[in-house]
PDB file of N, CA and C in Angstrom:
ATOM      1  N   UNK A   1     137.108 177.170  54.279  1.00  0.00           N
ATOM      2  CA  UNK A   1     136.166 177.644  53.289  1.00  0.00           C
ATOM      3  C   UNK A   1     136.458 179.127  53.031  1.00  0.00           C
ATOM      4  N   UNK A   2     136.184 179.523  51.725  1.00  0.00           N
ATOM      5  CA  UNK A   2     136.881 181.095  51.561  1.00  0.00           C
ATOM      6  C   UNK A   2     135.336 182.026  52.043  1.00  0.00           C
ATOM      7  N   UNK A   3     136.057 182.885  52.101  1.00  0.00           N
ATOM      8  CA  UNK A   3     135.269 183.980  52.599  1.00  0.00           C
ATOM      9  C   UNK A   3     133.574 184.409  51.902  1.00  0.00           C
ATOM     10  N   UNK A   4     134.337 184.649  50.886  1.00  0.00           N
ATOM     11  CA  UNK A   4     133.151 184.799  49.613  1.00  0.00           C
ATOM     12  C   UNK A   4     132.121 183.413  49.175  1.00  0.00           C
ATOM     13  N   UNK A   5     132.362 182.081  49.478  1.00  0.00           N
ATOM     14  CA  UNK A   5     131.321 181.177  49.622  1.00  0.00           C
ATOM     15  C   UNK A   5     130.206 181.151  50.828  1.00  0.00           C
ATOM     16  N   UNK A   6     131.600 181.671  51.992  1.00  0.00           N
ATOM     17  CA  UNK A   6     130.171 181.686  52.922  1.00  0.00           C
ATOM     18  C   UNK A   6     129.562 182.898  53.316  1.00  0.00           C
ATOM     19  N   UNK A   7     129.935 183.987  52.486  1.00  0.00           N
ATOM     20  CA  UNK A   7     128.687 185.233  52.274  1.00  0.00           C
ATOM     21  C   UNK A   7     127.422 185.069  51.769  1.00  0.00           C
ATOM     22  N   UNK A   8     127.739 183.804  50.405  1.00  0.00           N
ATOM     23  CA  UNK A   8     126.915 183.803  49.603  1.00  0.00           C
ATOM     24  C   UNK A   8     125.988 182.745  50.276  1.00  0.00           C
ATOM     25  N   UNK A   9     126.347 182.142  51.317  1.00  0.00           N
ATOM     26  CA  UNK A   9     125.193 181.063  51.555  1.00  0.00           C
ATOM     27  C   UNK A   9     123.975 181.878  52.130  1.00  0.00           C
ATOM     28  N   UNK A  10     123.001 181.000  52.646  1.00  0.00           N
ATOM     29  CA  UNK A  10     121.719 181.523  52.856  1.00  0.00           C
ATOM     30  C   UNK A  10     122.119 181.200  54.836  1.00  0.00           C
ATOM     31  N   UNK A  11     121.077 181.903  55.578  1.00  0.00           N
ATOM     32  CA  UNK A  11     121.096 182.631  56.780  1.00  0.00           C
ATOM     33  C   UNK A  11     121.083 180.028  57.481  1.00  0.00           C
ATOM     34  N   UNK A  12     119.905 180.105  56.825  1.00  0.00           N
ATOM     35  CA  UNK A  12     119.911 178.666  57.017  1.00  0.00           C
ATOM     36  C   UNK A  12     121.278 177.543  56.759  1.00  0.00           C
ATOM     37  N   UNK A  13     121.675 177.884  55.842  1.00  0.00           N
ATOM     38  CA  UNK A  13     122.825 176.963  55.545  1.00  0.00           C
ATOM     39  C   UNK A  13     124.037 177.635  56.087  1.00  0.00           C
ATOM     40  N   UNK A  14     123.912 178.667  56.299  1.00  0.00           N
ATOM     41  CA  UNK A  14     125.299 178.947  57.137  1.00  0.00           C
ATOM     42  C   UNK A  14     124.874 178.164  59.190  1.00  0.00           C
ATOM     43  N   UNK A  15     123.939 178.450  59.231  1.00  0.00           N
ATOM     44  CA  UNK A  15     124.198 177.382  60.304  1.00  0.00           C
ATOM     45  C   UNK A  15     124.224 176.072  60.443  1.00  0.00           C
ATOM     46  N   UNK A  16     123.670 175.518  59.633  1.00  0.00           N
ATOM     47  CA  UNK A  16     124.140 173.696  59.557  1.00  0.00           C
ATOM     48  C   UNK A  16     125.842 174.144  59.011  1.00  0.00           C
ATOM     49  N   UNK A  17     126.182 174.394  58.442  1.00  0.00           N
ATOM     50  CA  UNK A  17     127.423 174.412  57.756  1.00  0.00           C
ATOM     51  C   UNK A  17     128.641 174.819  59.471  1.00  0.00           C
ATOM     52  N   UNK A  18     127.747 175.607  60.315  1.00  0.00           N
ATOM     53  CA  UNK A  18     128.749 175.734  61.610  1.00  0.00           C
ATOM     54  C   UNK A  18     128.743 174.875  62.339  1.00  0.00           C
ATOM     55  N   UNK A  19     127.423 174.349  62.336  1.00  0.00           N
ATOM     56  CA  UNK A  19     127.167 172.919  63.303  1.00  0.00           C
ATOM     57  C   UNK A  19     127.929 171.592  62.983  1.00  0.00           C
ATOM     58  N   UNK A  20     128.256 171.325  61.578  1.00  0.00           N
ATOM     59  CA  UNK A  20     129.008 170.650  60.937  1.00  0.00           C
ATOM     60  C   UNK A  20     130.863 170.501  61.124  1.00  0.00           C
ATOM     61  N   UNK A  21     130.872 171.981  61.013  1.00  0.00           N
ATOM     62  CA  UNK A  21     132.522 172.398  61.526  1.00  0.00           C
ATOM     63  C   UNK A  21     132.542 171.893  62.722  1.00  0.00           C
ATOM     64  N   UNK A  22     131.709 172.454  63.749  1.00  0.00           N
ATOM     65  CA  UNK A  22     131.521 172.285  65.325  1.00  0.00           C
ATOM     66  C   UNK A  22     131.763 170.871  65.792  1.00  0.00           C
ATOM     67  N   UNK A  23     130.987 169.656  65.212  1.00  0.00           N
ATOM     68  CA  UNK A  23     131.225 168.555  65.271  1.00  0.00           C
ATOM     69  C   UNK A  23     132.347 167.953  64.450  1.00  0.00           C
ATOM     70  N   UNK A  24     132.606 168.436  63.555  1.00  0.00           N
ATOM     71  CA  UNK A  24     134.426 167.939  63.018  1.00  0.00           C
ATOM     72  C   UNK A  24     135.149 168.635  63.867  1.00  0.00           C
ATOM     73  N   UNK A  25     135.064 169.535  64.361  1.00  0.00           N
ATOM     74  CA  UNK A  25     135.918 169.756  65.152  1.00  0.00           C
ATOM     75  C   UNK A  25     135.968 168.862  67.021  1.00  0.00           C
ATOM     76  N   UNK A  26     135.147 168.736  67.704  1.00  0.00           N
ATOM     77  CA  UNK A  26     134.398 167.603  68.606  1.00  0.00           C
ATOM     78  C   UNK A  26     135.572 166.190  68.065  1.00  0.00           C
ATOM     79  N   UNK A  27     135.440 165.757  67.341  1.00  0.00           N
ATOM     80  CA  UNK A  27     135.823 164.693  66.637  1.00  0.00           C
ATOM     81  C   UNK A  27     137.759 164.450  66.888  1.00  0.00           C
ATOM     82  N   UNK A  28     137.903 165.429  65.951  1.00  0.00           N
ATOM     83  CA  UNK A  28     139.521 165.297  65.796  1.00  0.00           C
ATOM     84  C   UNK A  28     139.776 165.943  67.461  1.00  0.00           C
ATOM     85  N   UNK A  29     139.323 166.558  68.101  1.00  0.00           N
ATOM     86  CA  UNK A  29     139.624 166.928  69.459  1.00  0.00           C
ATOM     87  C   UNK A  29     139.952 165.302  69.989  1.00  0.00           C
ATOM     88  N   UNK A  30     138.709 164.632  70.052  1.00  0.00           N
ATOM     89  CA  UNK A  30     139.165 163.249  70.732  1.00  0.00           C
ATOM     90  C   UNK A  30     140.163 162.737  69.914  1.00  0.00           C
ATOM     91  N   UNK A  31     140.393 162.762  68.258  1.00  0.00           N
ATOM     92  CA  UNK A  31     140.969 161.869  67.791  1.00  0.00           C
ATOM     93  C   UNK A  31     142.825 162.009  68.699  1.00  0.00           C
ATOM     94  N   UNK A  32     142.933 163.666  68.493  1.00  0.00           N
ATOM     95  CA  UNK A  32     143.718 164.211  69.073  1.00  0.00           C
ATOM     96  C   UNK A  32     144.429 163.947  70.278  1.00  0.00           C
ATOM     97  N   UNK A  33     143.666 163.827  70.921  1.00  0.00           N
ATOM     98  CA  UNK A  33     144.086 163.526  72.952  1.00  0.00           C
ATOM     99  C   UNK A  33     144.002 162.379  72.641  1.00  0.00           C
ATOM    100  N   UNK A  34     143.523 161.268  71.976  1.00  0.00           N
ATOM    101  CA  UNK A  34     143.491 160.100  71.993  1.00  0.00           C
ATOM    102  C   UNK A  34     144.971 159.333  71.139  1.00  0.00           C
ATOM    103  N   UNK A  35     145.569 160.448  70.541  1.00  0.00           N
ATOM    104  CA  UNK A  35     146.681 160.276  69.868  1.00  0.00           C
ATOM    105  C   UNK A  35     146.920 159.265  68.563  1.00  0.00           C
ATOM    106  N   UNK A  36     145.566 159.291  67.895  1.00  0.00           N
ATOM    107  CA  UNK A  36     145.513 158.631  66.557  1.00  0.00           C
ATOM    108  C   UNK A  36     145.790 159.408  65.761  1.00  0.00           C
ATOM    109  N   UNK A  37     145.522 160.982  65.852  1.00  0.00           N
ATOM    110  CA  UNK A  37     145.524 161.829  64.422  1.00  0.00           C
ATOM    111  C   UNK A  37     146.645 162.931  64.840  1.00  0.00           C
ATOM    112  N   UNK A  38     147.260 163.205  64.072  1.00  0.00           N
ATOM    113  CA  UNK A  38     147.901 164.796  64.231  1.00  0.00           C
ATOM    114  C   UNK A  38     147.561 165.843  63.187  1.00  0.00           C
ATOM    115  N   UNK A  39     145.711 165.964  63.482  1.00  0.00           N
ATOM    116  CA  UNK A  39     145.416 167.001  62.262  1.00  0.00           C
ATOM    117  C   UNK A  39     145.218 168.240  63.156  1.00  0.00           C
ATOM    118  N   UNK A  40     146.642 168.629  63.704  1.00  0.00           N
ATOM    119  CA  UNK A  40     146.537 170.122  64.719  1.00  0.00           C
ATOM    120  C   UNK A  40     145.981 171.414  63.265  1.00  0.00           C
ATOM    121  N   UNK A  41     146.361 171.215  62.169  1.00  0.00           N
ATOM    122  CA  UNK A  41     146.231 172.150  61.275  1.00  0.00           C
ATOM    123  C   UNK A  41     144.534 172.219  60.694  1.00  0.00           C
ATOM    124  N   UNK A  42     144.108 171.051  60.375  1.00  0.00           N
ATOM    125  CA  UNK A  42     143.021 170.477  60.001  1.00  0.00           C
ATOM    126  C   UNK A  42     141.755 171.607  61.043  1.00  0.00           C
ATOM    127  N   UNK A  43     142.217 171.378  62.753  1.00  0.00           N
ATOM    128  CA  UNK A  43     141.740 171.976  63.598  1.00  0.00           C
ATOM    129  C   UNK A  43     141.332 173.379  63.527  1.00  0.00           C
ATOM    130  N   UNK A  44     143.205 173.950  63.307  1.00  0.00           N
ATOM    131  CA  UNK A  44     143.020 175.143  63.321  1.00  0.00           C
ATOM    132  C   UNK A  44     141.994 175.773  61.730  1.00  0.00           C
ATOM    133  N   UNK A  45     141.753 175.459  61.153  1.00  0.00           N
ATOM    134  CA  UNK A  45     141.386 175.524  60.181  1.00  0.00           C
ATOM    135  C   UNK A  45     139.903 175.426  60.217  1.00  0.00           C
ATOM    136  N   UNK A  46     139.345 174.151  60.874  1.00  0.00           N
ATOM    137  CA  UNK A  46     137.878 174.470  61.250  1.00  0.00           C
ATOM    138  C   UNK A  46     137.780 175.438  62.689  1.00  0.00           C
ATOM    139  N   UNK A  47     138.512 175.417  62.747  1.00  0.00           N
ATOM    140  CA  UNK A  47     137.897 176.980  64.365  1.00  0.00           C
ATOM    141  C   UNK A  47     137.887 178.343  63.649  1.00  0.00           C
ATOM    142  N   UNK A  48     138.852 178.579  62.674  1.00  0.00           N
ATOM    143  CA  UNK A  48     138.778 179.693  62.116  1.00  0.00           C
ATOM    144  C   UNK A  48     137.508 179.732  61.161  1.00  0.00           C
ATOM    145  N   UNK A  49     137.134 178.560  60.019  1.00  0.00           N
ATOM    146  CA  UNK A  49     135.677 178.421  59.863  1.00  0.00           C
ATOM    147  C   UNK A  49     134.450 179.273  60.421  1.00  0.00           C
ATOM    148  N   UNK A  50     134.601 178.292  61.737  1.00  0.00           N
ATOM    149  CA  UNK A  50     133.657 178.715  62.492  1.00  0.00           C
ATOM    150  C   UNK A  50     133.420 180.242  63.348  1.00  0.00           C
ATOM    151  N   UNK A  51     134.699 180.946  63.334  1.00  0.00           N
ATOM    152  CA  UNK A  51     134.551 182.268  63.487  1.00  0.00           C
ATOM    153  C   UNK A  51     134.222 182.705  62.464  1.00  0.00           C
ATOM    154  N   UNK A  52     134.414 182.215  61.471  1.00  0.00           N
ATOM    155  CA  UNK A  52     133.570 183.454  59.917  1.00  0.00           C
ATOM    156  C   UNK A  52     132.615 183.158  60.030  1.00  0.00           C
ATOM    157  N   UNK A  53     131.707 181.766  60.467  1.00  0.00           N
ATOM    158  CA  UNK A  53     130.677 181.554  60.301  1.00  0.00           C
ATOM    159  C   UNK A  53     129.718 182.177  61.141  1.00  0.00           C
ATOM    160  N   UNK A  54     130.270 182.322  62.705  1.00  0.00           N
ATOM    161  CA  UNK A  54     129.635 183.141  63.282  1.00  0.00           C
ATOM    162  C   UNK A  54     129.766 184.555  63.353  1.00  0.00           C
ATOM    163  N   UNK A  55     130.938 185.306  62.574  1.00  0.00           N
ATOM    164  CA  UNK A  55     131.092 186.725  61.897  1.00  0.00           C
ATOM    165  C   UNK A  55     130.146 186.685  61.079  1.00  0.00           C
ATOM    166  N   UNK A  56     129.725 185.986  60.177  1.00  0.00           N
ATOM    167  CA  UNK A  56     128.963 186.781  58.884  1.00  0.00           C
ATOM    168  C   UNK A  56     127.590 186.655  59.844  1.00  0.00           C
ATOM    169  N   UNK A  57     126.999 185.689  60.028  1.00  0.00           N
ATOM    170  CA  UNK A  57     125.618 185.316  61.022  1.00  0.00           C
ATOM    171  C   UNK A  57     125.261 186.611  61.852  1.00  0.00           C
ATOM    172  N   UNK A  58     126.725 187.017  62.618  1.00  0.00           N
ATOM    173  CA  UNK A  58     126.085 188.385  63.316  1.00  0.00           C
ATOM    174  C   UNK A  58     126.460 189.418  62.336  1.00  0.00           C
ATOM    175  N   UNK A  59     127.095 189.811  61.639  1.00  0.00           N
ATOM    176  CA  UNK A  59     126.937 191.255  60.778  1.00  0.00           C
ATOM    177  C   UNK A  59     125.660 190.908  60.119  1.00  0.00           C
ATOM    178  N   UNK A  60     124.987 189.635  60.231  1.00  0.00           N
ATOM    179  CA  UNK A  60     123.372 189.828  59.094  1.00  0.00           C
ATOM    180  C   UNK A  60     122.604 190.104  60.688  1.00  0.00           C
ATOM    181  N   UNK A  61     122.974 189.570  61.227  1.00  0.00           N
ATOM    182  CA  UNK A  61     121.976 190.212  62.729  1.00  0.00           C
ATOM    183  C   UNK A  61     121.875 191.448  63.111  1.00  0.00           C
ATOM    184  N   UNK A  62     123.032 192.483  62.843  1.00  0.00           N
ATOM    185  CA  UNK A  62     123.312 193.943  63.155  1.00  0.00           C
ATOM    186  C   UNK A  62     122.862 194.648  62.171  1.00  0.00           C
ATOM    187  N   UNK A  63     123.115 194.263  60.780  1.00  0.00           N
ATOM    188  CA  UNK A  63     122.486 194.692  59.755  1.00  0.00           C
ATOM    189  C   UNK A  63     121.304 194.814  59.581  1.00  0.00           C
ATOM    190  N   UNK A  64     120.356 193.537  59.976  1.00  0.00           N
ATOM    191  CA  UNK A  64     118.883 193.456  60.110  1.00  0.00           C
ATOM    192  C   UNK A  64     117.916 194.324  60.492  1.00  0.00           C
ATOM    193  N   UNK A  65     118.536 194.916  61.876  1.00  0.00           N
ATOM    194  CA  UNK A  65     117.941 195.684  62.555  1.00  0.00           C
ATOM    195  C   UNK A  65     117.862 197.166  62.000  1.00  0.00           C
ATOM    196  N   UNK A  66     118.501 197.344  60.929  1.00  0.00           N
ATOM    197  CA  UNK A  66     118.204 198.754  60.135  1.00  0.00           C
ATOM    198  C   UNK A  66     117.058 198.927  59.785  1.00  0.00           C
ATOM    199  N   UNK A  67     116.458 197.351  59.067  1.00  0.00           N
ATOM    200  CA  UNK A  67     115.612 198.049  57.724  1.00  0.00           C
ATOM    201  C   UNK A  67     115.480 197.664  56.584  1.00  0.00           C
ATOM    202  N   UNK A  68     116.991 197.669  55.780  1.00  0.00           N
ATOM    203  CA  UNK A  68     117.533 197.626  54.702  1.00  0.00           C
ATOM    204  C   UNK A  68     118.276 196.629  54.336  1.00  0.00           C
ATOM    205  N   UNK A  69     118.358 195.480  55.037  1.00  0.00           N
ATOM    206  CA  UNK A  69     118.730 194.066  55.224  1.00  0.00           C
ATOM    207  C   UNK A  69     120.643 194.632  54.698  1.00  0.00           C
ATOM    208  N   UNK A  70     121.344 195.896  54.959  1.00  0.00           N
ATOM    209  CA  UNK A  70     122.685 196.143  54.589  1.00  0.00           C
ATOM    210  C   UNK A  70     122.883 195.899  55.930  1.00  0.00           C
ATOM    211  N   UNK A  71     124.613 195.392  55.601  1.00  0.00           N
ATOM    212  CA  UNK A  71     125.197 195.362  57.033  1.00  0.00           C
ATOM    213  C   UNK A  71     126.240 196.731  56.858  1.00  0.00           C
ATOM    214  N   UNK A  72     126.279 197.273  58.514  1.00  0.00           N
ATOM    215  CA  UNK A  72     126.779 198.522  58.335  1.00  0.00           C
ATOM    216  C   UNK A  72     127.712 198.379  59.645  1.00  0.00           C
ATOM    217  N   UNK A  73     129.024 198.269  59.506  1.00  0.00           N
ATOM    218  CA  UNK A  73     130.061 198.209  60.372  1.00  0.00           C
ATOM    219  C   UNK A  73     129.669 199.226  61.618  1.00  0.00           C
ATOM    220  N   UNK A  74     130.128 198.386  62.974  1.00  0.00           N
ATOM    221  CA  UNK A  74     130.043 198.971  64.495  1.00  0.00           C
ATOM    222  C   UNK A  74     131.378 199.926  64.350  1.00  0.00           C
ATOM    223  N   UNK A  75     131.191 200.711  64.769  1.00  0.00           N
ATOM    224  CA  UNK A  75     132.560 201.892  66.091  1.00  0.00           C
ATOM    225  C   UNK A  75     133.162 200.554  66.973  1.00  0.00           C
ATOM    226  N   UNK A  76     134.273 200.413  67.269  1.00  0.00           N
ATOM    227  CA  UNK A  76     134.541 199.752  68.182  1.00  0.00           C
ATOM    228  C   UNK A  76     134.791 200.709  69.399  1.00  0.00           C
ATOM    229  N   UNK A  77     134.368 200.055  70.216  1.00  0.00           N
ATOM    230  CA  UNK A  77     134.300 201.287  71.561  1.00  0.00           C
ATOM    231  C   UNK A  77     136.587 200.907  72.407  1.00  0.00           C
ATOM    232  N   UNK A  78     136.738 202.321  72.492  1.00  0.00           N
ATOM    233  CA  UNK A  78     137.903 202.163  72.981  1.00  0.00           C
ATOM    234  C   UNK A  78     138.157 201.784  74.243  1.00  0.00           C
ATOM    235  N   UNK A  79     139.328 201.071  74.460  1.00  0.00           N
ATOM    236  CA  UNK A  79     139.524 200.280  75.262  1.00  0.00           C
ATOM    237  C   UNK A  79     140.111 201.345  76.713  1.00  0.00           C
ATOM    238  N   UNK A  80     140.564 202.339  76.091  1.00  0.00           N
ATOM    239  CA  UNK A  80     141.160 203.335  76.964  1.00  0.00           C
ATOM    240  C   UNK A  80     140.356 204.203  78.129  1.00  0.00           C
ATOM    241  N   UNK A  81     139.287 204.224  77.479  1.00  0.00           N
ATOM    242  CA  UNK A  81     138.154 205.055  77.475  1.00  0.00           C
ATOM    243  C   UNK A  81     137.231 204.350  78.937  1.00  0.00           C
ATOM    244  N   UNK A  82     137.518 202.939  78.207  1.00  0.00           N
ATOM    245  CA  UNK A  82     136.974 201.821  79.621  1.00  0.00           C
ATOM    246  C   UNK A  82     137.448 202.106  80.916  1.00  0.00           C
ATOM    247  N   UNK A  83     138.894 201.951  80.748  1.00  0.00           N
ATOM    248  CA  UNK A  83     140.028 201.734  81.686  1.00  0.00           C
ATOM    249  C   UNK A  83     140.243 203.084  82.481  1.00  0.00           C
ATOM    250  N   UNK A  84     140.090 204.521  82.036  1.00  0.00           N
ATOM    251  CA  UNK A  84     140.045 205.372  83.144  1.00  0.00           C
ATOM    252  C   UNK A  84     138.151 205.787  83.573  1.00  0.00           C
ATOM    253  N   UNK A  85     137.812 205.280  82.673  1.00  0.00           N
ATOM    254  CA  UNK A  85     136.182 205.311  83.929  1.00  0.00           C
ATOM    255  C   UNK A  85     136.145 204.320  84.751  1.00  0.00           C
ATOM    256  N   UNK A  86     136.692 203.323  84.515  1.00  0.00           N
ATOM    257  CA  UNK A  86     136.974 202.014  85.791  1.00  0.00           C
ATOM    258  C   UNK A  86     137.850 202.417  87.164  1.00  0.00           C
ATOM    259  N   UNK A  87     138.903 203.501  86.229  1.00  0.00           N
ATOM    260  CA  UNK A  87     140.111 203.942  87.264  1.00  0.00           C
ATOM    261  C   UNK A  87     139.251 204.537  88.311  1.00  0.00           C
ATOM    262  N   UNK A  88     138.292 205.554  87.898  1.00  0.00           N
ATOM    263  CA  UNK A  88     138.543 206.770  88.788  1.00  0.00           C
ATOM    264  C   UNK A  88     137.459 206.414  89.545  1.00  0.00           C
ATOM    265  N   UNK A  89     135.991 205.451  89.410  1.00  0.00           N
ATOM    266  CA  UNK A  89     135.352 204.879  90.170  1.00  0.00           C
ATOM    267  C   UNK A  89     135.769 204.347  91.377  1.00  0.00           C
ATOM    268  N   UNK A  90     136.970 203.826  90.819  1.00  0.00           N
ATOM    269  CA  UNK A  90     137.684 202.104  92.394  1.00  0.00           C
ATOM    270  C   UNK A  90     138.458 203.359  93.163  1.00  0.00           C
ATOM    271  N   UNK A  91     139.009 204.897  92.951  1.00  0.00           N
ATOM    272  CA  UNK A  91     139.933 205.124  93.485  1.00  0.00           C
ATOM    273  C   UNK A  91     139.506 206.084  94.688  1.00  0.00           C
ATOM    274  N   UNK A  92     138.161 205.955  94.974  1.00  0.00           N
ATOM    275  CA  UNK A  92     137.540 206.600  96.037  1.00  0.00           C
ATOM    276  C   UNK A  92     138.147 206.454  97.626  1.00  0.00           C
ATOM    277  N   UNK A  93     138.206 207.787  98.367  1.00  0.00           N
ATOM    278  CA  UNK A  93     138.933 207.629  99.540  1.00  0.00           C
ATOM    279  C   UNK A  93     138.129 206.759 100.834  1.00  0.00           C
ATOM    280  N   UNK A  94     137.135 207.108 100.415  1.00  0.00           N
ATOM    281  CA  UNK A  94     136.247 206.523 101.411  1.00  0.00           C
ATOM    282  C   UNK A  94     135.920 205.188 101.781  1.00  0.00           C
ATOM    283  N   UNK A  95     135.826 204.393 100.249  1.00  0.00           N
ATOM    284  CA  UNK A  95     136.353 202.825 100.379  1.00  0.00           C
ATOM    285  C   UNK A  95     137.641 202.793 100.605  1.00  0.00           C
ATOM    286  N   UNK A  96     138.338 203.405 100.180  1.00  0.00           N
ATOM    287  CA  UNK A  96     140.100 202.814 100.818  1.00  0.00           C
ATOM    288  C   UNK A  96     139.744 202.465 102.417  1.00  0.00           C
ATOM    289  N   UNK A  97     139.504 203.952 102.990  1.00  0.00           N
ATOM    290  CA  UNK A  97     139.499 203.685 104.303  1.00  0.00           C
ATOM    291  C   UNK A  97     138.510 202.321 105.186  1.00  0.00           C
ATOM    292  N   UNK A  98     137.404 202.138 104.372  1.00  0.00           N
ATOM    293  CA  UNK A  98     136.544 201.592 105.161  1.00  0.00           C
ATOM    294  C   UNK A  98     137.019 200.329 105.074  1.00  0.00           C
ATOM    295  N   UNK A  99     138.099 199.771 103.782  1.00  0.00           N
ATOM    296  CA  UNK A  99     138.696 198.915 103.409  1.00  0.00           C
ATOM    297  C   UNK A  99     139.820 198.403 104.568  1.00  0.00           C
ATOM    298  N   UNK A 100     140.863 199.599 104.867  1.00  0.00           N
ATOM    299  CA  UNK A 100     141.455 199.140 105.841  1.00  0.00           C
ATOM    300  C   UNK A 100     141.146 198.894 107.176  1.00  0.00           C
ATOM    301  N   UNK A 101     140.050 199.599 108.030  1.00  0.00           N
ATOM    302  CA  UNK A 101     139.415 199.323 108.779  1.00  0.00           C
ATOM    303  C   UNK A 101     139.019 197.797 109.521  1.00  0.00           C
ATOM    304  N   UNK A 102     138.584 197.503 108.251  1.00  0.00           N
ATOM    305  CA  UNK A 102     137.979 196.348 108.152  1.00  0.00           C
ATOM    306  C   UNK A 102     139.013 195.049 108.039  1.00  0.00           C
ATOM    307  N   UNK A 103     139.997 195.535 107.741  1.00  0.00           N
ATOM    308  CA  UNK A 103     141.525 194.727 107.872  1.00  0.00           C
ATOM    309  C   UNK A 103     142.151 194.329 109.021  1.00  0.00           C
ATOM    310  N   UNK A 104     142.009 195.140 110.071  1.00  0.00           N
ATOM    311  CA  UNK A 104     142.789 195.684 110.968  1.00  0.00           C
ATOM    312  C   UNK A 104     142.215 194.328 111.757  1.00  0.00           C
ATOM    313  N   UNK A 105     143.217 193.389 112.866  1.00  0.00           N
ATOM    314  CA  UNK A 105     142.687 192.226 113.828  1.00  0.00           C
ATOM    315  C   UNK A 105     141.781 193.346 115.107  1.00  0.00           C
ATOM    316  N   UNK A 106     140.762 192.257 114.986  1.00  0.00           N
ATOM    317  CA  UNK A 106     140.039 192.493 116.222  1.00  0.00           C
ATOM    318  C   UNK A 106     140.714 191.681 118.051  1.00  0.00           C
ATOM    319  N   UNK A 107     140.890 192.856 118.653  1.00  0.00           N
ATOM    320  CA  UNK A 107     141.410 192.595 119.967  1.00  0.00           C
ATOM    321  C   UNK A 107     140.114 191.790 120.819  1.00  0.00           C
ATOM    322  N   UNK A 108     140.528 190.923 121.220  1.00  0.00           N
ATOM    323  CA  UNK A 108     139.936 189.657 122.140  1.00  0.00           C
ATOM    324  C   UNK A 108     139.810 190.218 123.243  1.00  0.00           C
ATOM    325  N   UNK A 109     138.751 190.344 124.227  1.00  0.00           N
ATOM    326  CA  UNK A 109     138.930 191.098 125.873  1.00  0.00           C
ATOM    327  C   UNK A 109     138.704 189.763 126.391  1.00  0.00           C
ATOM    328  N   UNK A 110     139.268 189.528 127.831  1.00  0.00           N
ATOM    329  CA  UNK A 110     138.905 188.340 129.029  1.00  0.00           C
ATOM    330  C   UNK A 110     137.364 187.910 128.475  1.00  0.00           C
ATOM    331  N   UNK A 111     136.642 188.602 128.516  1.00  0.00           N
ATOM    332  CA  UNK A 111     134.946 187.874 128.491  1.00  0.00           C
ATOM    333  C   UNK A 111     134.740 187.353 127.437  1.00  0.00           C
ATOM    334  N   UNK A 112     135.228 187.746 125.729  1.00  0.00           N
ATOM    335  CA  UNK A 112     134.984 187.305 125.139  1.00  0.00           C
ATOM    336  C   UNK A 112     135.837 185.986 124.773  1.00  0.00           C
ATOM    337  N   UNK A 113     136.921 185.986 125.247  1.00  0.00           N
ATOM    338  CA  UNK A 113     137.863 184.499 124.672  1.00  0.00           C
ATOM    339  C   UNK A 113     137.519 183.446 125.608  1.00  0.00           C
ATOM    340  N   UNK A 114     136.343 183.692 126.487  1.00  0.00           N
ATOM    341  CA  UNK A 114     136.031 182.465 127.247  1.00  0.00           C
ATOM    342  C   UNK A 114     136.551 182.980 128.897  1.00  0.00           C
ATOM    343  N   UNK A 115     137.644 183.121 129.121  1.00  0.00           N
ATOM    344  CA  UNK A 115     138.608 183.286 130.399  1.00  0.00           C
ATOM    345  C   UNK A 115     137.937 184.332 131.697  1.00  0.00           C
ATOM    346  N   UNK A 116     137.898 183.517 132.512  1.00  0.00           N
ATOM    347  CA  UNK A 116     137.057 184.190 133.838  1.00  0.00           C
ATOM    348  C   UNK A 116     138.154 185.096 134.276  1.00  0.00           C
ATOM    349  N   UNK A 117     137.466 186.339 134.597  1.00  0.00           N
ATOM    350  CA  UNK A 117     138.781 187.538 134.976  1.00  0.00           C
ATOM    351  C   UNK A 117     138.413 186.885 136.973  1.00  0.00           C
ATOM    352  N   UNK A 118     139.535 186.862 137.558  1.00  0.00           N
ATOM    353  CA  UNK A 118     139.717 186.307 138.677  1.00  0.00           C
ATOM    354  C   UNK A 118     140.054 187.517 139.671  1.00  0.00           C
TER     355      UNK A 118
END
């Protein structure tokens, strides 16, 4: 379905219209593994559907919350930005150590492995 039909639908008919994809898609999955159909394209075609369908659904959800029923594009938060505040949290000395510690085999004495010291 093109882009611009399913802008124009209403908040209601864009979800029967995903639920619809959802179950054609359900469908040719079995037809698929069951090896009657080879509509691999057919597939790809309703999954991508269904990501616009649930793209436009949430830009009217993000939009909503303005006010002004406009949808107004997110910042995407950087991925980089993640990855050294994750770094420098895990790289603490103090868990290293308590880490290896805790690695290390525990030595068995006579009393505890059972064995009578004679």
């Amino acid at each position: 379905m093109e882009i611009e039909k399913i802008r124009n639908l209403t908040d209601d008919e864009l979800v029967t219209e995903e639920h619809k994809a959802a179950e054609q898609m359900f469908r040719l999955r079995f037809q698929i593994s069951g090896g009657q159909l080879d509509g691999v394209k057919k597939l790809r075609e309703l999954r991508k559907d269904v990501a616009r369908f649930k793209t436009i659904a949430r830009a009217r959800a993000i939009g909503a919350g303005n006010g002004n029923g406009a949808t107004t594009p997110v910042a995407p938060v950087k991925a980089a930005a993640v990855k050294t505040s994750v770094a420098k949290t895990e790289k603490k000395p103090a868990v290293k150590a308590a880490a290896k510690s805790a690695a290390k085999p525990v030595k068995k004495t006579a009393a505890k492995s059972g064995k009578a010291a004679k």
